[in-house]
C-alpha atoms as a PDB file:
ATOM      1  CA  UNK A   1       7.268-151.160 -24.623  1.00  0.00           C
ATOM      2  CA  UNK A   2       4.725-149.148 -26.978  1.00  0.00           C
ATOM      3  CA  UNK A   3       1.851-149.504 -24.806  1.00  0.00           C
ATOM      4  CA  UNK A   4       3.988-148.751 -21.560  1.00  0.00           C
ATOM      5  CA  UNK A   5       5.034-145.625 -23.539  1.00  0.00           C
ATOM      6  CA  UNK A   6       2.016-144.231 -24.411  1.00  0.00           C
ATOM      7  CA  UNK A   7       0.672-144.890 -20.582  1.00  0.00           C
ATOM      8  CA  UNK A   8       3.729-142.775 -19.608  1.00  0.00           C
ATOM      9  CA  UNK A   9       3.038-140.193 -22.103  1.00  0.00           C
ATOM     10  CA  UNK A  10      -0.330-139.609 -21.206  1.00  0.00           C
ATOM     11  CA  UNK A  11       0.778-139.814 -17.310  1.00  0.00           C
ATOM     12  CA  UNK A  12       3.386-136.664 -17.658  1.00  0.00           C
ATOM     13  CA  UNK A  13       0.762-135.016 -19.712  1.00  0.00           C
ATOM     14  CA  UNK A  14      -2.170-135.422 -17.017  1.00  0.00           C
ATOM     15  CA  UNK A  15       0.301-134.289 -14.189  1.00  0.00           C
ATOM     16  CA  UNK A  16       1.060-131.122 -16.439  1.00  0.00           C
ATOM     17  CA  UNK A  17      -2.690-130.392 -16.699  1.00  0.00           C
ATOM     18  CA  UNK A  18      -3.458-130.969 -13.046  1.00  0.00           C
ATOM     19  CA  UNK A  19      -0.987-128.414 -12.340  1.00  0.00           C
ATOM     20  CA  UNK A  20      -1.966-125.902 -15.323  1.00  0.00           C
ATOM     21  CA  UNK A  21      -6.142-126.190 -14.242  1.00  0.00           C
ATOM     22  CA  UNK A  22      -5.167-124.021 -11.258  1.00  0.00           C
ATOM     23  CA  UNK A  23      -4.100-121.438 -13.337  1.00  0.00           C
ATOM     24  CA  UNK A  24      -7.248-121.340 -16.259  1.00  0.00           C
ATOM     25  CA  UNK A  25      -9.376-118.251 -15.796  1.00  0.00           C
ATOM     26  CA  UNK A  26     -12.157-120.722 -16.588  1.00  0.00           C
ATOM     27  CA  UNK A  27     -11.603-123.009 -13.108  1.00  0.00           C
ATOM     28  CA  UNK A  28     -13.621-122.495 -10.019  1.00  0.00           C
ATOM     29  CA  UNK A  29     -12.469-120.457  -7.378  1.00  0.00           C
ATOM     30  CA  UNK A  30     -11.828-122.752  -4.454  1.00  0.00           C
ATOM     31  CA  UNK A  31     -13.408-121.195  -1.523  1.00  0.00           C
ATOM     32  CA  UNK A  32     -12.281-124.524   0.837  1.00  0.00           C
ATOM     33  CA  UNK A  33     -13.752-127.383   1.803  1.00  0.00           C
ATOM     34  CA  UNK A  34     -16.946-127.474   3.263  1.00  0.00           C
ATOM     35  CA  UNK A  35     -18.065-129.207   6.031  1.00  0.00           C
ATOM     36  CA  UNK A  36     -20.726-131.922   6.459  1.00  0.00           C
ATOM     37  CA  UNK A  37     -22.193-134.685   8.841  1.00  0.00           C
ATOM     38  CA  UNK A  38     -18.900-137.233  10.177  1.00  0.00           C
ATOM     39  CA  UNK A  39     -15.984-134.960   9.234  1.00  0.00           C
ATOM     40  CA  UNK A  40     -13.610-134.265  12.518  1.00  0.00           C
ATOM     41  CA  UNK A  41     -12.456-130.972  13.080  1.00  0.00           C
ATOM     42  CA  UNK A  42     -10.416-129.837  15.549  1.00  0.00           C
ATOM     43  CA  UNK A  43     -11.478-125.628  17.039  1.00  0.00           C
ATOM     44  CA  UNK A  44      -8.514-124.363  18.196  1.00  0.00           C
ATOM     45  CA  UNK A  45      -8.822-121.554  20.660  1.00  0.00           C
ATOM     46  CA  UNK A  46      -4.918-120.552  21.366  1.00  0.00           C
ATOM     47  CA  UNK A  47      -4.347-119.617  25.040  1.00  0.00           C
ATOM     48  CA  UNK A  48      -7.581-121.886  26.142  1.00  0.00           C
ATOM     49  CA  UNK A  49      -7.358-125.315  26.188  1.00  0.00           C
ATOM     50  CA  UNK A  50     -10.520-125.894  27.960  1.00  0.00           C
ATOM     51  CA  UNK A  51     -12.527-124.068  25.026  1.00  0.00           C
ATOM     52  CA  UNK A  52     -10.689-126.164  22.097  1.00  0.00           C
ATOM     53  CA  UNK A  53     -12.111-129.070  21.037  1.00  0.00           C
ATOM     54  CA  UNK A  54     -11.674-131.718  18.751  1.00  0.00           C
ATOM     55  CA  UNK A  55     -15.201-133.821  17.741  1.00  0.00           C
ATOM     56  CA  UNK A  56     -17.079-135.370  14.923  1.00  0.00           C
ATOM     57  CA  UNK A  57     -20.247-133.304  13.092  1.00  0.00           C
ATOM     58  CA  UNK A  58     -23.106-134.785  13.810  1.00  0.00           C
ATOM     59  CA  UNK A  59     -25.440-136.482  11.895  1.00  0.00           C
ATOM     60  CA  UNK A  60     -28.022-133.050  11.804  1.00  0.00           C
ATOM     61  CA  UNK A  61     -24.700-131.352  10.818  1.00  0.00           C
ATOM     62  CA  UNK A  62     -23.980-130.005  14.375  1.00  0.00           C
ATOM     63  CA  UNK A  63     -21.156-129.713  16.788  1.00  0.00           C
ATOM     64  CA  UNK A  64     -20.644-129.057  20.658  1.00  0.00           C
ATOM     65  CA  UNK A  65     -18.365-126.091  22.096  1.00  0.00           C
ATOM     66  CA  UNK A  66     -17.415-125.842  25.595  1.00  0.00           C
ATOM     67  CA  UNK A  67     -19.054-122.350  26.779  1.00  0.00           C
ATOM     68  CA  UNK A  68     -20.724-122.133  23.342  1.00  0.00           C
ATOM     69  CA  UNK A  69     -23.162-125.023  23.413  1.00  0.00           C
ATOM     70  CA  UNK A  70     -24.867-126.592  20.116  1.00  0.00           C
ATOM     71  CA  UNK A  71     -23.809-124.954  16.905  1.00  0.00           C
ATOM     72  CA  UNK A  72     -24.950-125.758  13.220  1.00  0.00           C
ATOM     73  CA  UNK A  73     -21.911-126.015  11.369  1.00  0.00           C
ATOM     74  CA  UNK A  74     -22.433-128.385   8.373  1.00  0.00           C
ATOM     75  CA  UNK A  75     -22.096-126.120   5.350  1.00  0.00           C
ATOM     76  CA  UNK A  76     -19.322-123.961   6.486  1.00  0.00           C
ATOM     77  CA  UNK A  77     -15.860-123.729   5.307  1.00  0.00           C
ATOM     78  CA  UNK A  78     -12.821-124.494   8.211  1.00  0.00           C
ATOM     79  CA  UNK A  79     -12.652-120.546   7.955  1.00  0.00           C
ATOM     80  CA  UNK A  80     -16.369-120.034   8.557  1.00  0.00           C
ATOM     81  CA  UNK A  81     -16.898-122.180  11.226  1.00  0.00           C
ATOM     82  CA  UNK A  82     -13.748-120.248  13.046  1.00  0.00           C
ATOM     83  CA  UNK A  83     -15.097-116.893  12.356  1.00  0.00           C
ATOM     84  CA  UNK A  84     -18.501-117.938  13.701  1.00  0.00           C
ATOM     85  CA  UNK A  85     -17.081-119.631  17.070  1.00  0.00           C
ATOM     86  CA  UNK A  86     -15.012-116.202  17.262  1.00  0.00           C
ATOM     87  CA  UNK A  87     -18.065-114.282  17.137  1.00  0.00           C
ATOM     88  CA  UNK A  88     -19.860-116.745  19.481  1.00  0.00           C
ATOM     89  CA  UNK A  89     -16.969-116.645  21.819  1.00  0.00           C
ATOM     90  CA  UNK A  90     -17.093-112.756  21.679  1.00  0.00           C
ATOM     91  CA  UNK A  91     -20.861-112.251  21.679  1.00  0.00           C
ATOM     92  CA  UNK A  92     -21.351-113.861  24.819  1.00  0.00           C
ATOM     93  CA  UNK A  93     -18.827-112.342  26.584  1.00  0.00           C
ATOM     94  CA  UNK A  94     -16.765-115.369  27.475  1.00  0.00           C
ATOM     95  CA  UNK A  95     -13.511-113.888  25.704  1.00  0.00           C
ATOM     96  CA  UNK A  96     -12.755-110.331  24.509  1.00  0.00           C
ATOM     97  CA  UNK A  97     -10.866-110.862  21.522  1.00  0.00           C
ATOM     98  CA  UNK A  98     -10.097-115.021  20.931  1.00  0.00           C
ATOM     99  CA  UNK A  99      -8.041-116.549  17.900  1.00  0.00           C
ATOM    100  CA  UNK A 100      -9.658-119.286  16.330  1.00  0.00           C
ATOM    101  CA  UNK A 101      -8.099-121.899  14.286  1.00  0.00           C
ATOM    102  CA  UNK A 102      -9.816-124.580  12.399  1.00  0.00           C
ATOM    103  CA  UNK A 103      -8.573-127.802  11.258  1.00  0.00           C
ATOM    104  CA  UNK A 104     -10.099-130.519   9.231  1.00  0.00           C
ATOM    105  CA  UNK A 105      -8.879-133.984  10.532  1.00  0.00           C
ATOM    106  CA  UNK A 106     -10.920-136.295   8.373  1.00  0.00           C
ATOM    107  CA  UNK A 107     -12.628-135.806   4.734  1.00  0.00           C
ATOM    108  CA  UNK A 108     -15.517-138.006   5.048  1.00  0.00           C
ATOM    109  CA  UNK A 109     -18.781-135.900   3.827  1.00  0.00           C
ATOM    110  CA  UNK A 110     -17.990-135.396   0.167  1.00  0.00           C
ATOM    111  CA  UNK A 111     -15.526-138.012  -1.557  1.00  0.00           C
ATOM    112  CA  UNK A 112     -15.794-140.086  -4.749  1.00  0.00           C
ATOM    113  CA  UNK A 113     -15.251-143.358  -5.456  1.00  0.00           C
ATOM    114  CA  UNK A 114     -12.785-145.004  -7.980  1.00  0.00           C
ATOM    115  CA  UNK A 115     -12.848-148.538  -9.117  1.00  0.00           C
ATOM    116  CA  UNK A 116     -11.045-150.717 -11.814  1.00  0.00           C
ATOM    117  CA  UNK A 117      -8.099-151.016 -13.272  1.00  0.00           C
ATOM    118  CA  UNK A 118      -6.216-148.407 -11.119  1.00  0.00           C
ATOM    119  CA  UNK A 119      -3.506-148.567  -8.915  1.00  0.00           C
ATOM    120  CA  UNK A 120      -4.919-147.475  -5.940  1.00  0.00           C
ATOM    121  CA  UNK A 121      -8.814-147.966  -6.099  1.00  0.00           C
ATOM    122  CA  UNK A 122     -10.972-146.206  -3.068  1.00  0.00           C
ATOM    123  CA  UNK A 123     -12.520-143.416  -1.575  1.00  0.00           C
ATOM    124  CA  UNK A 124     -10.790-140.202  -2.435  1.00  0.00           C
ATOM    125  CA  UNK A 125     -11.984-136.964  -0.081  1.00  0.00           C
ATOM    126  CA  UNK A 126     -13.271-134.022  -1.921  1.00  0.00           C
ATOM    127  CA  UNK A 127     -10.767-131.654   0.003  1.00  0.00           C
ATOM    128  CA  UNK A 128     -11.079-129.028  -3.085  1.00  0.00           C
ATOM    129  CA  UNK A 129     -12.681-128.908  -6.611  1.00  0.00           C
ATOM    130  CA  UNK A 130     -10.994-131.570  -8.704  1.00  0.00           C
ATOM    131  CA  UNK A 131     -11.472-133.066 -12.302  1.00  0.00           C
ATOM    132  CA  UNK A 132     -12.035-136.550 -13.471  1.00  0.00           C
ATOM    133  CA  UNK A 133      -7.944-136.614 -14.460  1.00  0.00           C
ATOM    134  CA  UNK A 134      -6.941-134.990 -10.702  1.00  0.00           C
ATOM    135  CA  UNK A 135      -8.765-137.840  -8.896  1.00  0.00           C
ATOM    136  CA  UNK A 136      -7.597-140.634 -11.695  1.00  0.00           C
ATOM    137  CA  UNK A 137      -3.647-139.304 -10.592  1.00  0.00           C
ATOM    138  CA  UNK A 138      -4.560-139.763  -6.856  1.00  0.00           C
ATOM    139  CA  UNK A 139      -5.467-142.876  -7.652  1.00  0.00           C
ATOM    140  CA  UNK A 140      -2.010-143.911  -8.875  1.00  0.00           C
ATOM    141  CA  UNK A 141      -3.446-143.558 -12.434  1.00  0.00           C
ATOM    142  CA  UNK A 142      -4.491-146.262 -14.897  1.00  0.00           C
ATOM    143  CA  UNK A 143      -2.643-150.118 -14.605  1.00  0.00           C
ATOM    144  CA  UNK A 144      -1.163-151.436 -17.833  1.00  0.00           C
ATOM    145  CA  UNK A 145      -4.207-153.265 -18.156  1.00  0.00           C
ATOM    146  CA  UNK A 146      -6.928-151.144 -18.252  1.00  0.00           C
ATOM    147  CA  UNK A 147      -8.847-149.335 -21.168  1.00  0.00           C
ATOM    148  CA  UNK A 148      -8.157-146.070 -22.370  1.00  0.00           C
ATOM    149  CA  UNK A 149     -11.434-144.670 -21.545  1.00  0.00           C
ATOM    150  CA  UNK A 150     -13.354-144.794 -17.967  1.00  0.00           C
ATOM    151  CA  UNK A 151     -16.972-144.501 -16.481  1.00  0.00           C
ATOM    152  CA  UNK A 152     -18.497-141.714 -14.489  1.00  0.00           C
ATOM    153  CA  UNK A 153     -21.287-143.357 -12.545  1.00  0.00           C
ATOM    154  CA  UNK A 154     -23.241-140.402 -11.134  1.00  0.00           C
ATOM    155  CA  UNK A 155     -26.151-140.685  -8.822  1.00  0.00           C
ATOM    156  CA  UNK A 156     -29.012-139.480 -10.659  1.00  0.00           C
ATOM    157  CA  UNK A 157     -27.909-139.493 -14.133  1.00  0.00           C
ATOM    158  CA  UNK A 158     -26.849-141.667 -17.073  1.00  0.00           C
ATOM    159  CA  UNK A 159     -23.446-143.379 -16.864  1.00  0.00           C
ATOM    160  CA  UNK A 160     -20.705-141.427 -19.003  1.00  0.00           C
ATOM    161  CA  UNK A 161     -17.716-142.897 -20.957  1.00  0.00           C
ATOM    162  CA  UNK A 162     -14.811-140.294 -20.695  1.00  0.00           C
ATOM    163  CA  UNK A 163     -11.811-141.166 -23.150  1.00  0.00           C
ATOM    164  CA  UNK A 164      -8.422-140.595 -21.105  1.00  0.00           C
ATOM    165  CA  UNK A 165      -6.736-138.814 -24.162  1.00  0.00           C
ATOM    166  CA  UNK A 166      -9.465-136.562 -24.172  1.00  0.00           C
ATOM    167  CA  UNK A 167      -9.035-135.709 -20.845  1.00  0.00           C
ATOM    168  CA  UNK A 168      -5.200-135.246 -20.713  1.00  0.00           C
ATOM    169  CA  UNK A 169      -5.357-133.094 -23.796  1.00  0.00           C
ATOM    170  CA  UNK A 170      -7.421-130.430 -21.798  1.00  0.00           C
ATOM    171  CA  UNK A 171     -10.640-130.691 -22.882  1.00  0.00           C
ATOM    172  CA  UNK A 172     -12.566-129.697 -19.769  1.00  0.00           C
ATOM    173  CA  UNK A 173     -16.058-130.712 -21.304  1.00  0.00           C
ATOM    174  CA  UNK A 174     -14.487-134.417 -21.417  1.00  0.00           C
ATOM    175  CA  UNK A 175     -13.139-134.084 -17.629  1.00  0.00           C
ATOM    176  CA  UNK A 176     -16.000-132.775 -15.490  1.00  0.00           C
ATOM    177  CA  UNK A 177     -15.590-131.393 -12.079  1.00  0.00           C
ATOM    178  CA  UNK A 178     -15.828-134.039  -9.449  1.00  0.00           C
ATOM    179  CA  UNK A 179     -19.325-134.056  -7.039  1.00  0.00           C
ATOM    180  CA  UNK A 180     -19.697-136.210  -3.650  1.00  0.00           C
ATOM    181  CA  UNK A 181     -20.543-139.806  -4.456  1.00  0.00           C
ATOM    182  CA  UNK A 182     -19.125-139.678  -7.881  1.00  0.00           C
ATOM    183  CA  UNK A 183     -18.081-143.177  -8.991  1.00  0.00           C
ATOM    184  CA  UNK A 184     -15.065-143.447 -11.606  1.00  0.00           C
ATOM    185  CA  UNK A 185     -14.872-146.927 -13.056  1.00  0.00           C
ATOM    186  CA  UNK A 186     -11.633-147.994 -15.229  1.00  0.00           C
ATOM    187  CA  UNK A 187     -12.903-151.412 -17.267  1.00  0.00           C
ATOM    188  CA  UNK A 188     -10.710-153.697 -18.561  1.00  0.00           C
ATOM    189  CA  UNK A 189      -8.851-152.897 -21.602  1.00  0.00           C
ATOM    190  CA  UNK A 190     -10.342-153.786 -25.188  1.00  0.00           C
ATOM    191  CA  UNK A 191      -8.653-156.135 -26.839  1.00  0.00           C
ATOM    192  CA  UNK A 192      -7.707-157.508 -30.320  1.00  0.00           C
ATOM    193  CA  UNK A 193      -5.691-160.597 -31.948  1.00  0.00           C
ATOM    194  CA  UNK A 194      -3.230-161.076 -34.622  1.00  0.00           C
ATOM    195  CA  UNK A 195      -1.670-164.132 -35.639  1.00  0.00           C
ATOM    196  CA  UNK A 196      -0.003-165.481 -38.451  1.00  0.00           C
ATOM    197  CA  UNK A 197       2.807-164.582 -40.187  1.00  0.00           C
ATOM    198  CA  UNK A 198       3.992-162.118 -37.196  1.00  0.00           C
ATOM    199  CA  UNK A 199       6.636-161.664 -34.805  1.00  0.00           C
ATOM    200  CA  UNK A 200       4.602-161.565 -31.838  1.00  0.00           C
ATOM    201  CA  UNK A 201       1.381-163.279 -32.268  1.00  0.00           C
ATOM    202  CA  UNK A 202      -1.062-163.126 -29.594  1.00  0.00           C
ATOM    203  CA  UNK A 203      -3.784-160.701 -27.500  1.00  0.00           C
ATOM    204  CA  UNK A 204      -3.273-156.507 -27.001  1.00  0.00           C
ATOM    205  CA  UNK A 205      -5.246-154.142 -25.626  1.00  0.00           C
ATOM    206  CA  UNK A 206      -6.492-151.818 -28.153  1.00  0.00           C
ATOM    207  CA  UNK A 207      -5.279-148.027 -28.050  1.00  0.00           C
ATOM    208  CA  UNK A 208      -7.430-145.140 -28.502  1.00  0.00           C
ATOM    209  CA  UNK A 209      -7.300-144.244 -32.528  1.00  0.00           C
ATOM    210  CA  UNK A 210      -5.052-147.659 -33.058  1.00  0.00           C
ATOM    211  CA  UNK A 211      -4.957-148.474 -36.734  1.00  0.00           C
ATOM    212  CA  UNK A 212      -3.848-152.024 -37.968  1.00  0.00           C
ATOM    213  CA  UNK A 213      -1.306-150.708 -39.302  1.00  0.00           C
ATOM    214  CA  UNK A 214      -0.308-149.889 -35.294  1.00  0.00           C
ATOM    215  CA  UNK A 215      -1.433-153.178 -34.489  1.00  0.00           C
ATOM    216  CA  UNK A 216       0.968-154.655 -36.504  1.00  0.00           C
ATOM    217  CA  UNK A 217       3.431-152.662 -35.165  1.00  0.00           C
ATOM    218  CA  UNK A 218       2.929-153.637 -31.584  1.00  0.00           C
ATOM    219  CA  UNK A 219       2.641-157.081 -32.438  1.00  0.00           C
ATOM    220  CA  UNK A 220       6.385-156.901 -33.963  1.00  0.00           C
ATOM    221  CA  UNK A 221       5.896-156.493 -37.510  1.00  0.00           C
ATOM    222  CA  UNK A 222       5.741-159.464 -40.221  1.00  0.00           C
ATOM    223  CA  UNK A 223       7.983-162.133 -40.144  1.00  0.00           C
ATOM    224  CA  UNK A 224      10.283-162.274 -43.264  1.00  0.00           C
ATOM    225  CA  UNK A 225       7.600-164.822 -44.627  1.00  0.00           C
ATOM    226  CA  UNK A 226       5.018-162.361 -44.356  1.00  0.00           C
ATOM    227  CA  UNK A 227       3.319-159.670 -46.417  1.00  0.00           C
ATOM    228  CA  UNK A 228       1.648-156.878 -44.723  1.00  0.00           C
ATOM    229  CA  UNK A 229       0.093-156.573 -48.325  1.00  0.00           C
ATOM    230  CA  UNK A 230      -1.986-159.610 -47.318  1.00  0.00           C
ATOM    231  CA  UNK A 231      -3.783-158.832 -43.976  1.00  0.00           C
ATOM    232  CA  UNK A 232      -7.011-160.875 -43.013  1.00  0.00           C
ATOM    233  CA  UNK A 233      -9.691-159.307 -40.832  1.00  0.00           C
ATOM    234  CA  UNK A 234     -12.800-160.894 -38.689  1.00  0.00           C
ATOM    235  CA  UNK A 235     -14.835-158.359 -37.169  1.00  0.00           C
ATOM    236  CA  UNK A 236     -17.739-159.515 -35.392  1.00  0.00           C
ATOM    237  CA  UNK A 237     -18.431-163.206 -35.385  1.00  0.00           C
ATOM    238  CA  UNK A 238     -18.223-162.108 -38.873  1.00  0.00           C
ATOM    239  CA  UNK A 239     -16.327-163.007 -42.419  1.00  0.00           C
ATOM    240  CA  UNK A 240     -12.837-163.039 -42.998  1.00  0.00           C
ATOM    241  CA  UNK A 241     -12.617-159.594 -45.421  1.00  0.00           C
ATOM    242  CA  UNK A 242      -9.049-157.923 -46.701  1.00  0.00           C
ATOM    243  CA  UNK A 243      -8.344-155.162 -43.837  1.00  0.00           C
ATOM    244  CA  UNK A 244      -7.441-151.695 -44.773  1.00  0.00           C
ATOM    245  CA  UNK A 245      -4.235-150.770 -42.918  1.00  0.00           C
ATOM    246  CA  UNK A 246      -6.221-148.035 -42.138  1.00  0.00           C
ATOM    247  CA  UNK A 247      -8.836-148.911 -40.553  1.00  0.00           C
ATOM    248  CA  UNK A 248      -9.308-148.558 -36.697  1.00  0.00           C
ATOM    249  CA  UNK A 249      -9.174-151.505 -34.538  1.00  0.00           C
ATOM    250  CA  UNK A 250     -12.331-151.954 -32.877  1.00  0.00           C
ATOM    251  CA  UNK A 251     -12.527-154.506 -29.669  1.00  0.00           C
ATOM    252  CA  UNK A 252     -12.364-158.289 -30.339  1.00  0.00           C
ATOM    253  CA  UNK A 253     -10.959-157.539 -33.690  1.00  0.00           C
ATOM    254  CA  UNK A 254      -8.760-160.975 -35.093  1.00  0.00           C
ATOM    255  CA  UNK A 255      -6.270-159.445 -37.711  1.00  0.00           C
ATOM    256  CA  UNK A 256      -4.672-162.210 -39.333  1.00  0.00           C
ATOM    257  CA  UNK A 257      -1.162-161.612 -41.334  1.00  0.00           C
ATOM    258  CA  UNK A 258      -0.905-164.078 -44.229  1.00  0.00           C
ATOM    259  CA  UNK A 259       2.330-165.705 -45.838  1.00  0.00           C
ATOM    260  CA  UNK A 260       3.812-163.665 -49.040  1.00  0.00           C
ATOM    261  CA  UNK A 261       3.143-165.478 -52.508  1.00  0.00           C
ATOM    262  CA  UNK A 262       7.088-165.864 -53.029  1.00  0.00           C
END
């Protein structure tokens, strides 16, 4: 119940930011998708149905009008590319004053990938500027199971860990604008084990700033034979050493709750 609780919590808390980065003086102005080789659009030309069109862009980043011929459209918005077959249209005397409409029926140029332990992992279409938290929600967010931080795989540069807390709490330095071919990749979540003299003895996935004392928590508490007083810890392959209640749990931690002296 704790960890499904703080998944929620950070969940309502992403949503809220998603919405409130459209609003921060400090966000991009979105100035529409633009266009590039295998995205369909549809060029509407109201009254002339033998002008309209619906096609793919080309490879080179071109399309075919009817009338119009070959034009170079990769790197326009929807809006530019109808303002330019307007003044094409006009130009060339085929209309005198045409309304163009331009719709976008597939995303395929610029998307980013998302992998892991998401609901939903695929290709998500770059339709306007989003952060690493906006394309994490239209994923279906993080499963139960994965970690609380995630990898930006970018072509080019070093892979980046990104700590979802970070994110959610609206630090925009830790949740970076989105570019085409992005990869976000949830990992499994760290985990740590307790046994002993608990109430749920076993393996959880460790929580970003989880102390033992958490850890105990999640695993139930001590059993009325127990002490939390006496609390084993192997870190590391390493020695069994007294833990500090604390202390943060670190992955592959074994926190081992000990029987009280009387």
């Amino acid at each position: 119940m704790i960890r499904i609780t703080f998944w929620l919590r950070l969940l309502l808390v992403a949503i809220g930011l998603a919405f409130g980065n459209a609003a921060m003086a400090a966000e991009p102005v979105d100035q529409g998708y633009v266009l590039g080789p295998d995205d369909a659009v549809q060029v509407i030309v109201y009254g002339q149905t033998d002008v309209s069109t619906t096609t793919r862009i080309k490879a080179d980043g071109t399309i075919v009008m009817p009338l119009i011929g070959t034009l170079k459209v990769s790197g326009l918005t929807n809006i530019g590319l109808a303002k330019l077959v307007t003044d094409k249209l006009t130009q060339g005397g085929f209309l005198k004053a045409p309304v163009v409409n331009v719709e976008i029926g597939a995303y395929v140029s610029k998307s980013v990938n998302v992998a892991g332990r998401v609901a939903t992992p695929g290709i998500i279409a770059l339709d306007r500027p989003y952060r690493a938290v906006d394309v994490l929600l239209k994923a279906g967010w993080l499963r139960e199971t994965g970690a609380s931080y995630v990898y930006l795989r970018r072509p080019g540069s070093p892979e980046q860990r990104l700590e979802i807390e970070a994110m959610v709490r609206g630090d925009l330095d830790k949740n970076p604008l989105m570019r085409a071919d992005d990869t976000l990749y949830v990992p499994e979540a760290d985990n740590f084990f307790i046994y002993g003299q608990i109430n749920r003895p076993g393996t959880f996935p460790v929580l970003a700033g989880m102390t033992i004392r958490q850890a105990l928590a999640v695993a139930g508490g001590a059993t009325p034979q127990g002490s939390t007083g006496k609390v084993g810890l192997v870190r590391s392959g390493g020695k069994e050493v007294d833990a500090d209640l604390s202390q943060v749990v670190q992955k592959n931690d074994v926190i081992i709750v000990k029987e009280r002296l009387f």
